[in-house]
Protein backbone atom coordinates (compact mmCIF):
# COMPACT_ATOMS: atom_id res chain seq x y z
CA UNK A 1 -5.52 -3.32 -3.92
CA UNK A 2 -7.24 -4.44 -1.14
CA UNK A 3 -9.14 -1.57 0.28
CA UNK A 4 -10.31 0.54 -2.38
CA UNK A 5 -10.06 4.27 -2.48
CA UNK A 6 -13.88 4.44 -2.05
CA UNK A 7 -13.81 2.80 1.39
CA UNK A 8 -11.12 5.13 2.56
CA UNK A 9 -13.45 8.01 1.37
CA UNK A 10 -16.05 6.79 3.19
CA UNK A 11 -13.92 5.90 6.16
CA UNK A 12 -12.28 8.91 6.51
CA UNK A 13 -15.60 11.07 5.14
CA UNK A 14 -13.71 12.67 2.26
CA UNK A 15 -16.85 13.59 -0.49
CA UNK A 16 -14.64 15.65 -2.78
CA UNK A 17 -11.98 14.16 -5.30
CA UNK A 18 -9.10 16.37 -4.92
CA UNK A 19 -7.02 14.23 -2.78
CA UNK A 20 -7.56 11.08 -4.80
CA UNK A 21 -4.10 10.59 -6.34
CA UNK A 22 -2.60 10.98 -2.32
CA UNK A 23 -5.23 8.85 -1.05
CA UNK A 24 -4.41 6.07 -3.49
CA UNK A 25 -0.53 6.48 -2.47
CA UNK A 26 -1.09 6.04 0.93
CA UNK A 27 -3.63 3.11 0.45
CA UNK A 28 -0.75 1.11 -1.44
CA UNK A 29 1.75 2.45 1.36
CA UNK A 30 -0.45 1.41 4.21
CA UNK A 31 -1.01 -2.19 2.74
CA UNK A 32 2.76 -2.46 1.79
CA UNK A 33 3.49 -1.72 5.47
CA UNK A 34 1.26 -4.10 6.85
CA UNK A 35 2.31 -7.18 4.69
CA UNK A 36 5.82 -6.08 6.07
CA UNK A 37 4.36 -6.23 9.90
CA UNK A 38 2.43 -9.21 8.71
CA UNK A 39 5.13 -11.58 7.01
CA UNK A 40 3.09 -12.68 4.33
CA UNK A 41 2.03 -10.26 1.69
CA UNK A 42 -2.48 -10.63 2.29
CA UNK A 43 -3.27 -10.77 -1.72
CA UNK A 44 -1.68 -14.25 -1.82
CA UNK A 45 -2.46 -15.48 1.46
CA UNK A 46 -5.94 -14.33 1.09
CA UNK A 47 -8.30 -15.15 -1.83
CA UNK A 48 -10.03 -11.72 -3.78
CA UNK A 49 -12.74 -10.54 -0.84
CA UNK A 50 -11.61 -12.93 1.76
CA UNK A 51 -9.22 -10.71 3.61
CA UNK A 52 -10.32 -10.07 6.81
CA UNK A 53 -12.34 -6.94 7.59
CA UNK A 54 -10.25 -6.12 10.67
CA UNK A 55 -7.49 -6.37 8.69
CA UNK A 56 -9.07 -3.71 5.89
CA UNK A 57 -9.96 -1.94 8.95
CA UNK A 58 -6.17 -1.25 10.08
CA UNK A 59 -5.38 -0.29 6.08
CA UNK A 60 -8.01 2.60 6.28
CA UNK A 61 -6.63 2.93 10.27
CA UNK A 62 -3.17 3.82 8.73
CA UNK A 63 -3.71 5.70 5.51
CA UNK A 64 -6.18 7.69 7.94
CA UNK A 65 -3.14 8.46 10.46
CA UNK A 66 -1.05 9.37 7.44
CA UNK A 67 -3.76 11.62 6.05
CA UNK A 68 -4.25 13.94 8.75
CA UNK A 69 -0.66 13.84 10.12
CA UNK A 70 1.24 14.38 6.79
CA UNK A 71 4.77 15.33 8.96
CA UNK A 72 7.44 13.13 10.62
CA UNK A 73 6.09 15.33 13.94
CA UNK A 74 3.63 17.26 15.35
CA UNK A 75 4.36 19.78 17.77
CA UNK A 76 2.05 20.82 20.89
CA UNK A 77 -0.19 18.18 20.96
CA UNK A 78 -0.27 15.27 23.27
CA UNK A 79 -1.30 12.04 21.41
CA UNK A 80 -2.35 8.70 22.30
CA UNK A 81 -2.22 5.16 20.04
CA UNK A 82 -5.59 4.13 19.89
CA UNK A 83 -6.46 1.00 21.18
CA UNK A 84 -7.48 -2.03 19.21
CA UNK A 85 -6.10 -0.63 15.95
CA UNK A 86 -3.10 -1.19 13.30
CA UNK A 87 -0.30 -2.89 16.04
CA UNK A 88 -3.22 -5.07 17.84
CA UNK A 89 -4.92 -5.78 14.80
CA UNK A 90 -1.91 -7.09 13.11
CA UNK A 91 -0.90 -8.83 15.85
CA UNK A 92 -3.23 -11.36 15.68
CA UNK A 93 -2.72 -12.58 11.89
CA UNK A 94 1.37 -12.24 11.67
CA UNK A 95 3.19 -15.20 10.71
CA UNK A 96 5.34 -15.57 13.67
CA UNK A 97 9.18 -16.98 12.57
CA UNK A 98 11.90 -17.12 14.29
């Protein structure tokens, strides 16, 4: 993995270990997902520790989206993307192909 469940903890400020096993799902989700945006799967493009922290910073962005919105939808609440986060990040280290 390339975020490990401790930084999402600490990321998301989750003290307890209840939601470990879901955490770790989404972590391996989240980095699945942005390989797939990416084009190149980051634990062979990157050495062990050399990934870049932005990009660990959109992993915990994600499995922290997933985490508190655990539905397809959410109803009565108007929501924004956040700026500067998983689609921007990404953005900027995709393999580009056509």
């Amino acid at each position: 993995m390339i975020v490990q469940l401790d930084e999402v903890k600490e990321n998301l400020n989750i003290t307890g270990d209840d939601d470990d096993a879901l955490l770790t799902r989404q972590i391996a989700a989240a980095e699945s997902h942005i390989d797939r945006l990416l084009g190149f799967k980051m634990e062979t493009e990157y050495s062990a520790g050399a990934v870049p922290a932005d990009l660990k910073q959109a992993i915990c962005h994600l499995v922290g989206h997933w985490y508190e919105n655990r539905e397809a939808t959410i109803a009565g609440i108007s929501l924004m993307p956040v700026p500067y986060s998983v689609q921007e990040i990404v953005r900027e280290y995709r393999n580009w192909s056509f």
